[in-house]
Protein backbone atom coordinates (compact mmCIF):
# COMPACT_ATOMS: atom_id res chain seq x y z
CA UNK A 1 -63.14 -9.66 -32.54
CA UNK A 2 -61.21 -7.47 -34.72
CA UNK A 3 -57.31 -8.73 -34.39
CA UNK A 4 -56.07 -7.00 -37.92
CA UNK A 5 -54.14 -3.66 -36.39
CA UNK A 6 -50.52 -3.41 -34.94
CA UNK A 7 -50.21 -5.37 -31.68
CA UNK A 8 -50.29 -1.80 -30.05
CA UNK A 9 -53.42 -0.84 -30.95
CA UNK A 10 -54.78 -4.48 -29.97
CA UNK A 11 -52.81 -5.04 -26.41
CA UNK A 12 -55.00 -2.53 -24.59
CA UNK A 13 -58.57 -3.75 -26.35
CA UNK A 14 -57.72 -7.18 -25.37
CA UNK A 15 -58.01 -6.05 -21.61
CA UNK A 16 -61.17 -8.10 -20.04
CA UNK A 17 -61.27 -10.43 -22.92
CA UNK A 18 -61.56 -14.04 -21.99
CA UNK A 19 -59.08 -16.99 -22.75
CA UNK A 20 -60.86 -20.40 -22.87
CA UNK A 21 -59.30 -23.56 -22.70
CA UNK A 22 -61.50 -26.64 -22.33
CA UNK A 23 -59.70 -30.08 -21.41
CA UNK A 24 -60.91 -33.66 -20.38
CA UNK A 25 -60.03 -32.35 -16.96
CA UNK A 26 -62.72 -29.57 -17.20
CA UNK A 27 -62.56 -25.77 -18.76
CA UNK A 28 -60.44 -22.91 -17.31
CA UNK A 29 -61.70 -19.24 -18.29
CA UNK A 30 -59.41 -16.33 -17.55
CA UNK A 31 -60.49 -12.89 -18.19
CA UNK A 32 -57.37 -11.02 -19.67
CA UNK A 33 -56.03 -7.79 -16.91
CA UNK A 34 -52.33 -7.64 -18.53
CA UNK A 35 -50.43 -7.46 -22.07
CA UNK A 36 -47.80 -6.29 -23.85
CA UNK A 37 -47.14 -5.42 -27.38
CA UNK A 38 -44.39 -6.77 -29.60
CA UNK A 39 -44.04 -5.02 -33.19
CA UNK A 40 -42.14 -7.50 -35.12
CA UNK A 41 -39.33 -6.44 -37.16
CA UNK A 42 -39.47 -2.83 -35.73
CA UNK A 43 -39.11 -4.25 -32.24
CA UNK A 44 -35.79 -5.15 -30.44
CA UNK A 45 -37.40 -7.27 -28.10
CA UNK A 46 -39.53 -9.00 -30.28
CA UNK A 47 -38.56 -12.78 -31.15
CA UNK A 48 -39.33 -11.15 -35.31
CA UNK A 49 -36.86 -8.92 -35.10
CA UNK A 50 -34.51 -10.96 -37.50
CA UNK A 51 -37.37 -12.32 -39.72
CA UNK A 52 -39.06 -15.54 -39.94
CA UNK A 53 -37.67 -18.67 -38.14
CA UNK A 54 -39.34 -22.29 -37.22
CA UNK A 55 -39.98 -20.68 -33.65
CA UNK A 56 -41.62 -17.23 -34.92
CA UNK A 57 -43.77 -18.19 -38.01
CA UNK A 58 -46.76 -18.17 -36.30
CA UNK A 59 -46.58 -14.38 -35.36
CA UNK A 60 -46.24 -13.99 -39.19
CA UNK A 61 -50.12 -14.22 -39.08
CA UNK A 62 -53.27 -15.16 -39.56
CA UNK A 63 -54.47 -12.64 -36.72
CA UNK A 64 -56.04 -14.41 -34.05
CA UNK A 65 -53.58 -17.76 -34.09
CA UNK A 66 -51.82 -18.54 -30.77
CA UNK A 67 -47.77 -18.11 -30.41
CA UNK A 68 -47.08 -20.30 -27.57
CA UNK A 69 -43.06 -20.02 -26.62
CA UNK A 70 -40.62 -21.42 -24.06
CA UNK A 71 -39.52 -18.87 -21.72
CA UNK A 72 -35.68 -19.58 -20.20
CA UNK A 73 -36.86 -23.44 -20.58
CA UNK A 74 -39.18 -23.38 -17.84
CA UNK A 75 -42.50 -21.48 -18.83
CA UNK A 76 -44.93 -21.69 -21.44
CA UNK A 77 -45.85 -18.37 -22.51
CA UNK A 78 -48.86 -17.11 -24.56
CA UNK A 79 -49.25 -14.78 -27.17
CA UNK A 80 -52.06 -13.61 -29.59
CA UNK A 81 -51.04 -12.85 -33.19
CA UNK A 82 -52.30 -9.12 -35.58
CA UNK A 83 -51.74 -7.44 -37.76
CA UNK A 84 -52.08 -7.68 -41.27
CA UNK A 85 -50.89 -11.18 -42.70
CA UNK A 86 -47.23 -11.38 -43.81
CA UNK A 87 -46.32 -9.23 -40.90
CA UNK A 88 -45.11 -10.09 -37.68
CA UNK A 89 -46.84 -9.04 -34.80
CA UNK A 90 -48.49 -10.29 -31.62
CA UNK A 91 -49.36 -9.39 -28.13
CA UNK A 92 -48.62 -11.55 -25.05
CA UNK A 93 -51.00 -12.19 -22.79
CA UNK A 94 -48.81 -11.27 -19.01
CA UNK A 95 -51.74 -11.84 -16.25
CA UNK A 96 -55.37 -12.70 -15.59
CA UNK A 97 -58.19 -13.07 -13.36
CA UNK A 98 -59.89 -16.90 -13.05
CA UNK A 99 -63.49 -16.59 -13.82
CA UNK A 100 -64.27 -20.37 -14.77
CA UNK A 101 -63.00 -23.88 -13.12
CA UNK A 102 -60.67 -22.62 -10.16
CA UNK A 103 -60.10 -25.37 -8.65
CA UNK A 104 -58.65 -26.67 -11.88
CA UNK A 105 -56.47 -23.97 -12.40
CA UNK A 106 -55.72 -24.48 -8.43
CA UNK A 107 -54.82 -27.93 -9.04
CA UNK A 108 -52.34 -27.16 -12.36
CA UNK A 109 -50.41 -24.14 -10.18
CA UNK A 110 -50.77 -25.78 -6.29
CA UNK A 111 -53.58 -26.08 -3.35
CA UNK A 112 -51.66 -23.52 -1.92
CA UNK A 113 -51.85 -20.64 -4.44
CA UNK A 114 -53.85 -17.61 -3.54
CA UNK A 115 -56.53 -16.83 -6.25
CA UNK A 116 -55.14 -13.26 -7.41
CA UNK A 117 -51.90 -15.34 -8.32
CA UNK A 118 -53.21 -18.45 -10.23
CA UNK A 119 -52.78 -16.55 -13.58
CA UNK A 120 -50.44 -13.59 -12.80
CA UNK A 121 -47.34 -13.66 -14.70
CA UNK A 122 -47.54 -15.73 -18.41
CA UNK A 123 -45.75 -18.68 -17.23
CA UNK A 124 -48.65 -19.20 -14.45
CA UNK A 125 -51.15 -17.77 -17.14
CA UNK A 126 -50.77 -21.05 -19.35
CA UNK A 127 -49.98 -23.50 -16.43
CA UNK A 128 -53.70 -22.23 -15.08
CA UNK A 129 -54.99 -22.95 -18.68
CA UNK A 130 -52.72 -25.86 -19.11
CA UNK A 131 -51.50 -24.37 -22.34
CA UNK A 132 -48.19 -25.75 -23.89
CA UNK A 133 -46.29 -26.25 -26.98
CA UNK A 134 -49.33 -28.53 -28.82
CA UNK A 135 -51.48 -25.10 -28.79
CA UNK A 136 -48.81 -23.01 -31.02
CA UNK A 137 -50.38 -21.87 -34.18
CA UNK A 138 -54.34 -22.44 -32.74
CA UNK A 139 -56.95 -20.67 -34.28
CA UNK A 140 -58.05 -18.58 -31.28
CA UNK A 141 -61.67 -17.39 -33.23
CA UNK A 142 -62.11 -20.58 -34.77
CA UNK A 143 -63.90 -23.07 -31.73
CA UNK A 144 -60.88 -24.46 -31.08
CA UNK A 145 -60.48 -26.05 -27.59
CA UNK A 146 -58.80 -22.98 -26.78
CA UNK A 147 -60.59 -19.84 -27.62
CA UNK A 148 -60.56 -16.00 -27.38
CA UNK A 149 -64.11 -13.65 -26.81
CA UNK A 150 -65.99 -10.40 -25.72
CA UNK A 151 -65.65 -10.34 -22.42
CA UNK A 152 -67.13 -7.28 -20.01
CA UNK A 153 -66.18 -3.97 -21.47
CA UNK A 154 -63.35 -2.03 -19.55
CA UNK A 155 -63.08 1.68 -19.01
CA UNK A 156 -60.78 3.96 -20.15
CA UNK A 157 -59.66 5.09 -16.75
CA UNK A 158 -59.01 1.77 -15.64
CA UNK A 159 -55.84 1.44 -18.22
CA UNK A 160 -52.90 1.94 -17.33
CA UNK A 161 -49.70 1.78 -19.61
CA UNK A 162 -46.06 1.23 -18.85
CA UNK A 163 -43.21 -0.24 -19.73
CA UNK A 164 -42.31 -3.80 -20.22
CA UNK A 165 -41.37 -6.35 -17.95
CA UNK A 166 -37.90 -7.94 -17.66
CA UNK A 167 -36.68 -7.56 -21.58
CA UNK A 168 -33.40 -5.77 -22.26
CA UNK A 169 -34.26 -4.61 -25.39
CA UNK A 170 -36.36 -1.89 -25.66
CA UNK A 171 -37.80 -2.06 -22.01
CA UNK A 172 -38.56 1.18 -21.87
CA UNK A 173 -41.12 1.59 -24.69
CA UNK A 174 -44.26 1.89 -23.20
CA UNK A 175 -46.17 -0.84 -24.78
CA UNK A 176 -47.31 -2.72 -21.34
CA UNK A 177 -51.35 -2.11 -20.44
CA UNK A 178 -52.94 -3.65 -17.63
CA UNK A 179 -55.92 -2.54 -15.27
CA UNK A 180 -55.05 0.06 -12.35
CA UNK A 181 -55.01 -1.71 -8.75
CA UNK A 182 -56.33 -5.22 -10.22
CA UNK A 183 -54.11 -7.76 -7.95
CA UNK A 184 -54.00 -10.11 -10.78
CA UNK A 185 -51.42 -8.15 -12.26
CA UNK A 186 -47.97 -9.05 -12.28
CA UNK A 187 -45.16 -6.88 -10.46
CA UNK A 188 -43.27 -4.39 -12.51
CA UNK A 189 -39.50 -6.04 -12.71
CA UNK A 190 -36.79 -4.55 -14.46
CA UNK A 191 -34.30 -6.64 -16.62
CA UNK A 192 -30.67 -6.14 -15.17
CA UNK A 193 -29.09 -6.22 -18.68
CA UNK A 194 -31.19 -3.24 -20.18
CA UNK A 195 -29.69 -0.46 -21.38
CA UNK A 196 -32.23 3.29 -22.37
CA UNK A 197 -33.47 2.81 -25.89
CA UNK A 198 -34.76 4.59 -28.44
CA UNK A 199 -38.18 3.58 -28.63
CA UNK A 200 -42.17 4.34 -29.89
């Protein structure tokens, strides 16, 4: 899998790959309906925007290592690193569809979550896989425990792109793809603090 190209160009190929993560507990295989693209240094919203910190430095590359970040100190959220090395770039991975150990991913988000929702939304995404801090900086294409392949091609038509969800920084650039009418996907949500940007 080619991960070397702005996160741009990657978020939308990266629809109907699958995200692997096996455990003593059993495997969990989500099949990827939802990203969004964050550019680095040219990006508002992206946590490079300033440069290299102890949080960020995995985005700084290799391609195809895992950024795994804290979101408002409740959810783990999961990213997938490009570009070329040196540069920061990554796309997160928003929603998914369970093709592989349910019930385990049932039994991380609740016996009462309906299957379209286990992995919708990153935060559910990684409880599903049961991904946390320990996987930051994982080599995605390397047979790690938790991995990143081919999955079943998508069509064109079935891509959608919009803007992103909930940042206040550059909401509006349209760097959010996910597949049309897929229930897996998460809601469009609007961040109350952003203000129109200038944008790509």
């Amino acid at each position: 899998m080619d991960l070397a190209h702005p996160a741009e160009e990657v978020a939308p190929k990266l629809l109907g790959a699958v995200l692997t993560h096996e455990t003593s507990e059993g495997t969990v295989s989500i099949a990827i309906t939802e990203t969004e693209a964050y550019s680095g240094a040219a990006d508002p919203a992206s946590h490079a925007y300033r440069g290299r910190t102890p949080r960020n430095a995995v985005m700084f590359g290799p391609a195809g290592h895992m950024y795994v970040y804290r979101s408002h100190g409740l959810h783990w959220c999961a990213n997938i690193v490009t570009g070329t090395d040196g540069i920061a770039s990554a796309v997160l991975v928003r929603a998914g569809r369970v093709i592989e150990g349910e019930d385990l991913a049932r039994k991380r988000r609740g016996a009462k979550v309906e299957g379209p929702r286990l992995a919708r939304g990153p935060g559910n995404l990684c409880q599903a896989l049961g991904i946390t801090a320990e996987h930051n900086g994982t080599d995605l294409l390397a047979g790690a425990p938790v991995t990143l392949s081919e999955g079943e091609p998508v069509p064109d038509g079935l891509i959608r792109i919009g803007p992103r969800v909930g940042v206040s920084k550059a909401h509006d650039w349209q760097h959010r793809f996910y597949l049309a009418g897929d229930p897996t996907v998460s809601a469009y949500r609007l961040s109350p603090r952003a203000r129109p940007s200038a944008g790509a």
